[in-house]
Protein backbone atom coordinates (compact mmCIF):
# COMPACT_ATOMS: atom_id res chain seq x y z
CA UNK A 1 -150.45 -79.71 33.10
CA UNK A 2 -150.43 -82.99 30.68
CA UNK A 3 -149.25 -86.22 31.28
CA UNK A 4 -145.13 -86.97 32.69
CA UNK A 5 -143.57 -90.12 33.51
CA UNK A 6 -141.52 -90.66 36.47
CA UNK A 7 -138.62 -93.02 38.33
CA UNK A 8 -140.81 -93.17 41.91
CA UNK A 9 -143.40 -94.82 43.57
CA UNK A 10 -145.59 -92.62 46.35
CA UNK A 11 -143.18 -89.56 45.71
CA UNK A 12 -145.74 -88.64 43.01
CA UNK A 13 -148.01 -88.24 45.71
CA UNK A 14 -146.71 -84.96 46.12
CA UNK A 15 -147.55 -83.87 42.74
CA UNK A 16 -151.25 -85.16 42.45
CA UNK A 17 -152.68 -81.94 42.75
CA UNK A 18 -150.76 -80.55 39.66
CA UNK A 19 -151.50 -82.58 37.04
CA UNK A 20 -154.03 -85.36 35.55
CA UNK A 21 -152.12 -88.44 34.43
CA UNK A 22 -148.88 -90.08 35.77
CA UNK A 23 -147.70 -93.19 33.75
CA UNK A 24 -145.14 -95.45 35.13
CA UNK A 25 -143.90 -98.57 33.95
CA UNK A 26 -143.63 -101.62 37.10
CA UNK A 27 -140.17 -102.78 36.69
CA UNK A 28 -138.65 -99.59 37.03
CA UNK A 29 -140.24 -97.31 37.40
CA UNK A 30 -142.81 -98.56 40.49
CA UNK A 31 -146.41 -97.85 39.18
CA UNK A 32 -147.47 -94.09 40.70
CA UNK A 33 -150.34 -91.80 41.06
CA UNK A 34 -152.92 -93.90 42.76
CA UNK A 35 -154.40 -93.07 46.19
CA UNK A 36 -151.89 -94.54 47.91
CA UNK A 37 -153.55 -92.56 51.01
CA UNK A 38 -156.69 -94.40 50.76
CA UNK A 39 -155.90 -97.79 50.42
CA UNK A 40 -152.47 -98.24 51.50
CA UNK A 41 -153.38 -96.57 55.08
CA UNK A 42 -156.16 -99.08 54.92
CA UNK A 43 -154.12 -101.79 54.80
CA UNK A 44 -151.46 -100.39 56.97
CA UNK A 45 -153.94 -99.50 59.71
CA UNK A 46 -155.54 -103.30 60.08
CA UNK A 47 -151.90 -104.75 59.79
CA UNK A 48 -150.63 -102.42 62.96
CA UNK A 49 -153.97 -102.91 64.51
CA UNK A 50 -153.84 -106.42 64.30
CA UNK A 51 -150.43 -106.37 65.40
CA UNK A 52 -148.75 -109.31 63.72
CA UNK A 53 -145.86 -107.82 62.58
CA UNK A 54 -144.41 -111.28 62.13
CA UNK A 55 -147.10 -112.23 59.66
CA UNK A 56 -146.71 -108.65 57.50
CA UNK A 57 -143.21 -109.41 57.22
CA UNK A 58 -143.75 -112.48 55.85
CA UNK A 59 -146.10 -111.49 53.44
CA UNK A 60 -143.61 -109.43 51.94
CA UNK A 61 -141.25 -112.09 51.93
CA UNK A 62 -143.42 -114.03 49.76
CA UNK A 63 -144.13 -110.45 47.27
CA UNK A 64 -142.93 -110.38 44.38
CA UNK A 65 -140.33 -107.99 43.93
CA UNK A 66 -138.47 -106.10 41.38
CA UNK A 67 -134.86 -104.44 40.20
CA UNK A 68 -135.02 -102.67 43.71
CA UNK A 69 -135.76 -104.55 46.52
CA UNK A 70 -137.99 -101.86 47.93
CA UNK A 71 -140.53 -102.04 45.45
CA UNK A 72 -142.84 -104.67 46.21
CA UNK A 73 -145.97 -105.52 43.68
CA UNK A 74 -148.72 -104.01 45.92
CA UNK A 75 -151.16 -105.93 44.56
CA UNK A 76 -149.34 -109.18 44.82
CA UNK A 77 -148.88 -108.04 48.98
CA UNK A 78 -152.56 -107.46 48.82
CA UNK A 79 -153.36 -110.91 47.41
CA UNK A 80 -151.47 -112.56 49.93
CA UNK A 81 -152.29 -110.47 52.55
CA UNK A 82 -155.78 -111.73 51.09
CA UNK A 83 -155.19 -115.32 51.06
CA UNK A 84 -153.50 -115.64 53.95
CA UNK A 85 -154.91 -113.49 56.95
CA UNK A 86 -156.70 -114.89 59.74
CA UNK A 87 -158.18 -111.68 60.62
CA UNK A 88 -161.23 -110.82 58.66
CA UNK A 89 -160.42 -107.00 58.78
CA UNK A 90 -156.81 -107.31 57.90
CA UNK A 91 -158.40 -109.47 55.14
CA UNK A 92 -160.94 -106.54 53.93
CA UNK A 93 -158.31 -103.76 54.15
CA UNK A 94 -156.15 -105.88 51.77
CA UNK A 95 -158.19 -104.48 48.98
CA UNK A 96 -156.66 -107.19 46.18
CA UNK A 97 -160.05 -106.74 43.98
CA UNK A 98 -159.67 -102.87 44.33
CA UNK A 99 -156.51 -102.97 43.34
CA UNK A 100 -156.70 -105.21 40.58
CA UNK A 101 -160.25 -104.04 38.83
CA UNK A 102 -160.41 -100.41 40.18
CA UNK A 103 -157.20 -99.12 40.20
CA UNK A 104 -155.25 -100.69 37.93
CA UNK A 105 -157.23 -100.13 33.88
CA UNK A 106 -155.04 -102.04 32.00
CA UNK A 107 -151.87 -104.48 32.37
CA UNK A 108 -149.00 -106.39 30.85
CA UNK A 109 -146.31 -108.44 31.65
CA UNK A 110 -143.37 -110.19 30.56
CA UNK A 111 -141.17 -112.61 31.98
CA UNK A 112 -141.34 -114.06 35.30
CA UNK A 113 -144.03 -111.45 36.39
CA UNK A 114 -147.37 -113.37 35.92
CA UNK A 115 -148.36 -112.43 39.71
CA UNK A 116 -147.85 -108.61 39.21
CA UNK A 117 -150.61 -106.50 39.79
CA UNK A 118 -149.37 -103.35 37.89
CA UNK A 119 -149.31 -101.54 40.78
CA UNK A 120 -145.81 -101.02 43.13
CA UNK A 121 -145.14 -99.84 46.21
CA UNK A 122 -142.19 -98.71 48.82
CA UNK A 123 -142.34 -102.05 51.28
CA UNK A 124 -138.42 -102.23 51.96
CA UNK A 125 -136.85 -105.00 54.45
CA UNK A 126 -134.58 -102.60 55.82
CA UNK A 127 -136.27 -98.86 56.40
CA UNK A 128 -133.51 -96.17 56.36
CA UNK A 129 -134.35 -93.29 58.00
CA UNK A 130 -131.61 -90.97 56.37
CA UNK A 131 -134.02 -91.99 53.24
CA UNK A 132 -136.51 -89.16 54.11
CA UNK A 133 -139.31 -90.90 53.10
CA UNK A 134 -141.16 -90.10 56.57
CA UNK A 135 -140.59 -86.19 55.56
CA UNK A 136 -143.33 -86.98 52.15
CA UNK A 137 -146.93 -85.64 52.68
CA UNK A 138 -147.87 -89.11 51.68
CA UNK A 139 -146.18 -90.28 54.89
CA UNK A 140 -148.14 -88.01 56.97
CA UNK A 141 -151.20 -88.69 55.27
CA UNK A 142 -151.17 -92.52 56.15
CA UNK A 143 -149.78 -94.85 58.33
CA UNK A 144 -147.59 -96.51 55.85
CA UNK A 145 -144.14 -95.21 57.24
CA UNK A 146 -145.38 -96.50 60.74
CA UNK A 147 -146.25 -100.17 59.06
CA UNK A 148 -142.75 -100.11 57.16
CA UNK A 149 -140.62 -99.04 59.95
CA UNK A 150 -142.59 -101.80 62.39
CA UNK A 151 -141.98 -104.08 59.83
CA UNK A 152 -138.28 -103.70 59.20
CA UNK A 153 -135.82 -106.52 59.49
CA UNK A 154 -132.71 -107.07 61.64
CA UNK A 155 -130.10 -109.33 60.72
CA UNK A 156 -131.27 -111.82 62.54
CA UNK A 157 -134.60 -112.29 60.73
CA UNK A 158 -134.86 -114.59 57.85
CA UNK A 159 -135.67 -112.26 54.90
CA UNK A 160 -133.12 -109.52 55.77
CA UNK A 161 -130.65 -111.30 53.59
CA UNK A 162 -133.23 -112.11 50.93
CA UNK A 163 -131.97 -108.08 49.59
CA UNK A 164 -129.06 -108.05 51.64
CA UNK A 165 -126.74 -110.45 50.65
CA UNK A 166 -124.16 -111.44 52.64
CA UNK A 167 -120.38 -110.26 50.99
């Protein structure tokens, strides 16, 4: 099977046994066909391990984010994640120099995205679970729908209306 482009992020996953190139484009379409699995349930492991949910949520407050609010630059997450972790393990898992030399060949941006890695992922404020994303092989393959849904907002929290805007 050659090359197709998609609209989705980790819902490629469920194609990456039936073909050899995926090609995406950041803004929107959120960057796909990595192994997610390998690196994101890295990451998502030492941040429920560590169990600062508090400090994961505002890490994705500060990550740069896109047309839809529930893709996050995954590299830019990863660089703060980086940067700003006490924890020398949540640190490591981050994988920012993965990301951005081993994952991600090439790279350019326009506009206002100078801290975009290339590389997108589903890190919403508000996880839906009539969204189905839990039902995704991916899901079950990592512990990135545990991290998300630990992670996810209430009104009350500052960054809910970051996306949500009040009416």
């Amino acid at each position: 099977m050659g090359p197709k482009v998609f609209d989705a992020n980790q819902g490629v996953y469920e194609l990456r046994k039936y073909t050899d190139v995926i090609l995406g484009s950041e803004e929107t379409e959120p960057n796909t066909g990595q192994d997610y699995v390998r690196f994101l349930g890295a990451l998502a492991d030492a941040l429920l391990a560590g169990g600062d949910m508090q400090f994961a949520k505002d890490s994705r407050r500060k990550t740069l984010k896109f047309a839809d609010p529930d893709a996050r630059d995954l590299g830019h997450f990863a660089q703060i994640v980086d940067a700003d972790a006490k924890d020398p393990v949540v640190r490591a898992a981050a994988l920012n120099d993965y990301i951005r030399t081993e994952v991600v060949i090439a790279s350019e941006f326009t506009g206002g995205f100078q801290d975009a890695s290339g590389l997108a992922a589903y890190l919403p404020v508000v996880y839906m679970d009539e969204d189905n994303y839990d039902q995704m092989s991916f899901a079950a393959a990592s512990y990135w729908t545990t991290l998300i849904r630990k992670m996810k907002s209430t009104p009350a929290d500052n960054d809910y209306w970051d996306d949500y805007p009040e009416d």
